[in-house]
Protein backbone atom coordinates (compact mmCIF):
# COMPACT_ATOMS: atom_id res chain seq x y z
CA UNK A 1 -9.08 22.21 11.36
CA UNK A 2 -5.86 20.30 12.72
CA UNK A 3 -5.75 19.75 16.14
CA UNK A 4 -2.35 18.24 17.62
CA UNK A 5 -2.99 14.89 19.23
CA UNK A 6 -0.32 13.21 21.87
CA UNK A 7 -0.20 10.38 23.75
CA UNK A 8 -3.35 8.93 22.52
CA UNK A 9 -4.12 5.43 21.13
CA UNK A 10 -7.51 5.80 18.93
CA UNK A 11 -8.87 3.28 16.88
CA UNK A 12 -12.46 2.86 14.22
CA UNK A 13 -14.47 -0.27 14.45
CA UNK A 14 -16.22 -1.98 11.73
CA UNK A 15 -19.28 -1.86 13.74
CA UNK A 16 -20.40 -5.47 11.98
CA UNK A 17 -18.64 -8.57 10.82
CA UNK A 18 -17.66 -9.96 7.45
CA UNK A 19 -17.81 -13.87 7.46
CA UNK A 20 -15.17 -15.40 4.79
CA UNK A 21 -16.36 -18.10 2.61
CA UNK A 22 -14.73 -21.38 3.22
CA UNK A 23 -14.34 -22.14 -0.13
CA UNK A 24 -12.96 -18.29 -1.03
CA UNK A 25 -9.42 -19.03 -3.00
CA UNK A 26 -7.38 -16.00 -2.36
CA UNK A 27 -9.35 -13.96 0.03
CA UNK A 28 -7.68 -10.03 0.34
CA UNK A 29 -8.51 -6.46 1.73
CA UNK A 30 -8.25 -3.74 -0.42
CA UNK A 31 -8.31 -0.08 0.51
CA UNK A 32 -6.33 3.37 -0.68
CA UNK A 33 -5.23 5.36 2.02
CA UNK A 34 -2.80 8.31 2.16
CA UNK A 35 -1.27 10.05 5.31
CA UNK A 36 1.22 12.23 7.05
CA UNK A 37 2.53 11.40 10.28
CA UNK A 38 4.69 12.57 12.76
CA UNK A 39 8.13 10.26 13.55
CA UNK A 40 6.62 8.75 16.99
CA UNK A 41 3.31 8.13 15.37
CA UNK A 42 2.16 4.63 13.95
CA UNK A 43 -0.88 3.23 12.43
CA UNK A 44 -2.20 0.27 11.47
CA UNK A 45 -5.06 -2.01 9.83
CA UNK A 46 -5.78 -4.89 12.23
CA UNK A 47 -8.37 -7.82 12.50
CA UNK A 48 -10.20 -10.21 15.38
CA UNK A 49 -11.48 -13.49 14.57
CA UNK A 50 -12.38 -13.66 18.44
CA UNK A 51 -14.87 -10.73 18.41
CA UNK A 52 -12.71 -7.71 19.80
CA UNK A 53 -10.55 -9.93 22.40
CA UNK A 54 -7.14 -9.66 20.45
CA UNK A 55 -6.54 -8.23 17.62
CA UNK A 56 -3.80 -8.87 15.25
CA UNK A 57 -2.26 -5.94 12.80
CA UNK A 58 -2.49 -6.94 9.04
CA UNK A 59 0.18 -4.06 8.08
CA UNK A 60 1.67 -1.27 10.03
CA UNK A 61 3.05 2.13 8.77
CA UNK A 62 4.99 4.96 10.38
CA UNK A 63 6.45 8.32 9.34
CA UNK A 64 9.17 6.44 6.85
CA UNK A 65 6.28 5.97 4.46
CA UNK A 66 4.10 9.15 4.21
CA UNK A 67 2.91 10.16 1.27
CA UNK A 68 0.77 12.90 -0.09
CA UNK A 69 -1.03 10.33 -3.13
CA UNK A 70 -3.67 7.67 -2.71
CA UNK A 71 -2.21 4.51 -2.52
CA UNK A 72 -4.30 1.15 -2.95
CA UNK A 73 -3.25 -1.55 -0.40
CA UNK A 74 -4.08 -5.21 -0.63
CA UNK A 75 -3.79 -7.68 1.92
CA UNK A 76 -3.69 -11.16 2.22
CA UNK A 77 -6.38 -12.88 4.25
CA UNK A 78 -5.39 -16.00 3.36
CA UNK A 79 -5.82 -18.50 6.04
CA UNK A 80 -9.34 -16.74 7.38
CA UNK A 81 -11.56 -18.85 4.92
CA UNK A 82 -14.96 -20.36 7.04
CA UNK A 83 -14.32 -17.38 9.92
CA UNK A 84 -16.27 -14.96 10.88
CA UNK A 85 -14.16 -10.92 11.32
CA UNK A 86 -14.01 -7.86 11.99
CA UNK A 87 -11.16 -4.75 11.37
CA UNK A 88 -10.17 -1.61 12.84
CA UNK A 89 -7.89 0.95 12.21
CA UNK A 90 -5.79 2.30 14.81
CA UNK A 91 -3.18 5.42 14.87
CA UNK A 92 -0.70 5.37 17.83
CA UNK A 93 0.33 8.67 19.13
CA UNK A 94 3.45 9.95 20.85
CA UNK A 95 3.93 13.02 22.18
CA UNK A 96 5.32 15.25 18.85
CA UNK A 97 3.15 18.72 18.39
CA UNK A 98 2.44 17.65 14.85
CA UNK A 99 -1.33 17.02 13.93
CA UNK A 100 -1.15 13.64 12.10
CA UNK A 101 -3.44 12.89 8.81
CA UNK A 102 -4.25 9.46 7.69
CA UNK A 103 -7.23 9.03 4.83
CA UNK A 104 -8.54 5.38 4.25
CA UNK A 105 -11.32 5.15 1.29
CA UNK A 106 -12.60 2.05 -0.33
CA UNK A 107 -11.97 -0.48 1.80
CA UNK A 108 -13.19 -4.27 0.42
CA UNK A 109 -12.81 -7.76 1.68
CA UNK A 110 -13.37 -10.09 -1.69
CA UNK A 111 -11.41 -12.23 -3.76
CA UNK A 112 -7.90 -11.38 -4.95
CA UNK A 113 -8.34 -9.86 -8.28
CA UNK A 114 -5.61 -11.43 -11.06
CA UNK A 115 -4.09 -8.86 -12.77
CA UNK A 116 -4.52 -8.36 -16.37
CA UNK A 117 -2.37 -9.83 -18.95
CA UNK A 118 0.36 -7.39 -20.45
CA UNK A 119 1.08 -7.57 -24.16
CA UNK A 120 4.74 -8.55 -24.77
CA UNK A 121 6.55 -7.15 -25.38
CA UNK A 122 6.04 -4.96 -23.25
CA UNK A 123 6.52 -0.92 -22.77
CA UNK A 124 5.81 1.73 -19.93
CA UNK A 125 7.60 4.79 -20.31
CA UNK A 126 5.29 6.64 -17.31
CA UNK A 127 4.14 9.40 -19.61
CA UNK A 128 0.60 7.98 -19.96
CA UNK A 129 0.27 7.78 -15.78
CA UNK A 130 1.14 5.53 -13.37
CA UNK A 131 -1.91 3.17 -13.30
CA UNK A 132 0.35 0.14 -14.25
CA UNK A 133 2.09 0.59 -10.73
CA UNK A 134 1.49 -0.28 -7.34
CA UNK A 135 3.42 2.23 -5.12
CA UNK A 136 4.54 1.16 -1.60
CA UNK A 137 6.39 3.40 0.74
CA UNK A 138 7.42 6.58 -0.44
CA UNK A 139 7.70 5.53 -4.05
CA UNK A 140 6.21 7.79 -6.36
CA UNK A 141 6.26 9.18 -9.84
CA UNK A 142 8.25 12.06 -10.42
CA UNK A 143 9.17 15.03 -12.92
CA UNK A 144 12.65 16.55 -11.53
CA UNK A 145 15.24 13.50 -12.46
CA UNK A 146 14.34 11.51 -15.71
CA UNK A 147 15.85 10.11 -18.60
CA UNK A 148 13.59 10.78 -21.25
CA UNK A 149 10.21 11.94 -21.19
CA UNK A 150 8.83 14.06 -17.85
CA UNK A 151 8.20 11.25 -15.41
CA UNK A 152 10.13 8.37 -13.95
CA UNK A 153 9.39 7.08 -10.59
CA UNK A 154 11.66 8.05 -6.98
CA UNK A 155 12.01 5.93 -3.84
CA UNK A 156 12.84 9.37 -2.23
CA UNK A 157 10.81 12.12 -3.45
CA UNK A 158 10.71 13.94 -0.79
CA UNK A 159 14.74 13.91 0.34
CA UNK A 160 13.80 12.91 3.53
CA UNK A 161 16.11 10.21 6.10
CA UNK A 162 15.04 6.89 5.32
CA UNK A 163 16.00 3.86 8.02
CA UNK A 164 15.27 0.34 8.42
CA UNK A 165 12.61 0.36 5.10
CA UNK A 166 11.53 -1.62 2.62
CA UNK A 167 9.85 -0.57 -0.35
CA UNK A 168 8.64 -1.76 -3.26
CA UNK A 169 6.93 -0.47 -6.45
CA UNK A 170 4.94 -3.50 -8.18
CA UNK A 171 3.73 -3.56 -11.99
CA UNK A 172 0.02 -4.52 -12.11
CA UNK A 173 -0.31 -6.55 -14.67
CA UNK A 174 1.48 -9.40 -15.65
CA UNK A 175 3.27 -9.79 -18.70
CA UNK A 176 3.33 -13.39 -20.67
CA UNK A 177 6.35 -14.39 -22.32
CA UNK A 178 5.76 -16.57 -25.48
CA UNK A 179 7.85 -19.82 -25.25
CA UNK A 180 8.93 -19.07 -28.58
CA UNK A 181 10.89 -15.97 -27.27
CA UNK A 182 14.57 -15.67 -28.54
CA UNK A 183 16.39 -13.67 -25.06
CA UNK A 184 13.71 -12.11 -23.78
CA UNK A 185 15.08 -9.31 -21.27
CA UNK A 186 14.20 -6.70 -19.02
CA UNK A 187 15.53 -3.20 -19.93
CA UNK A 188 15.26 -0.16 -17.87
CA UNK A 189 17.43 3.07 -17.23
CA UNK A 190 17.95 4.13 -13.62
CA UNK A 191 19.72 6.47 -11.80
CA UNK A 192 20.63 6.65 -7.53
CA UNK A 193 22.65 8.02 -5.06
């Protein structure tokens, strides 16, 4: 069961090492995670190249970006070709009564994958799922405010305060544009407050 957690500082070691290739192009992490944290809690992904002396974080979340889906992450390693590391993840603690969930599955350290061509032009209305997206922060896909259809996707689903963020929804594939295209342009409807 949930157990409320303050003041504490824990952390999960790889308990062996991952060497990247020298000659590895575009070397990344990949993991999905989703969590729920309290608003003095943070947690992040970090890495040693120095066995365990320091450790540096490779991304950092708090409270402003819980969410309740799995998310996949990918992140750069770019500049760790030929060395030899290892990574932990570590959740920060203060001292809210609030028992904080974080789930990590998946994780991989390989090359970055390119995404797949799109056909162009090219269409996503949402209705078929959201597996064309890459959700950061709170952004998700909702059913509550659309323009056509049932889905559309929501910085905010969840109405809550939002301060000093910066998120991002990314498509996951790339679209080509024939150089033969007469005005090609980006269409979309949107709606805020």
């Amino acid at each position: 069961g949930d157990s409320y957690q303050r003041n504490t500082d824990f952390a999960i070691e790889l308990s062996g090492s991952v060497t990247i290739p020298l000659d590895a192009s575009q070397p990344e992490l990949r993991y999905y995670d989703h969590f729920e944290l309290a608003s003095n809690t943070s947690i992040s992904i970090e890495l040693t190249n120095d066995d365990g002396l320091s450790w540096t974080p490779l991304q950092t979340f708090t409270s402003a970006e819980n969410r309740p889906d799995w998310v996949l992450r990918t992140l750069s390693l770019d500049g760790y070709q030929g060395q030899t590391v290892r990574l932990r993840l570590r959740a920060v603690q203060g001292s809210a009564y609030t028992a904080d969930h974080w789930y990590v599955d998946d994780l991989s350290i390989g090359e970055h994958e390119a995404p797949p061509v799109g056909n162009f032009p090219f269409t996503d209305d949402l209705e078929n799922g959201t597996e064309n997206w890459l959700f950061g922060g709170q952004w998700a896909a909702v059913g509550d405010e659309v323009h056509g259809g049932s889905v559309a996707l929501d910085v905010n689903p969840d109405d809550g305060y939002q301060r000093n963020t910066d998120f991002s929804v990314e498509l996951t594939t790339t679209v080509e544009i024939p150089a033969e295209a007469e005005r090609p342009e980006l269409t979309y409807y949107d709606y805020f407050t």
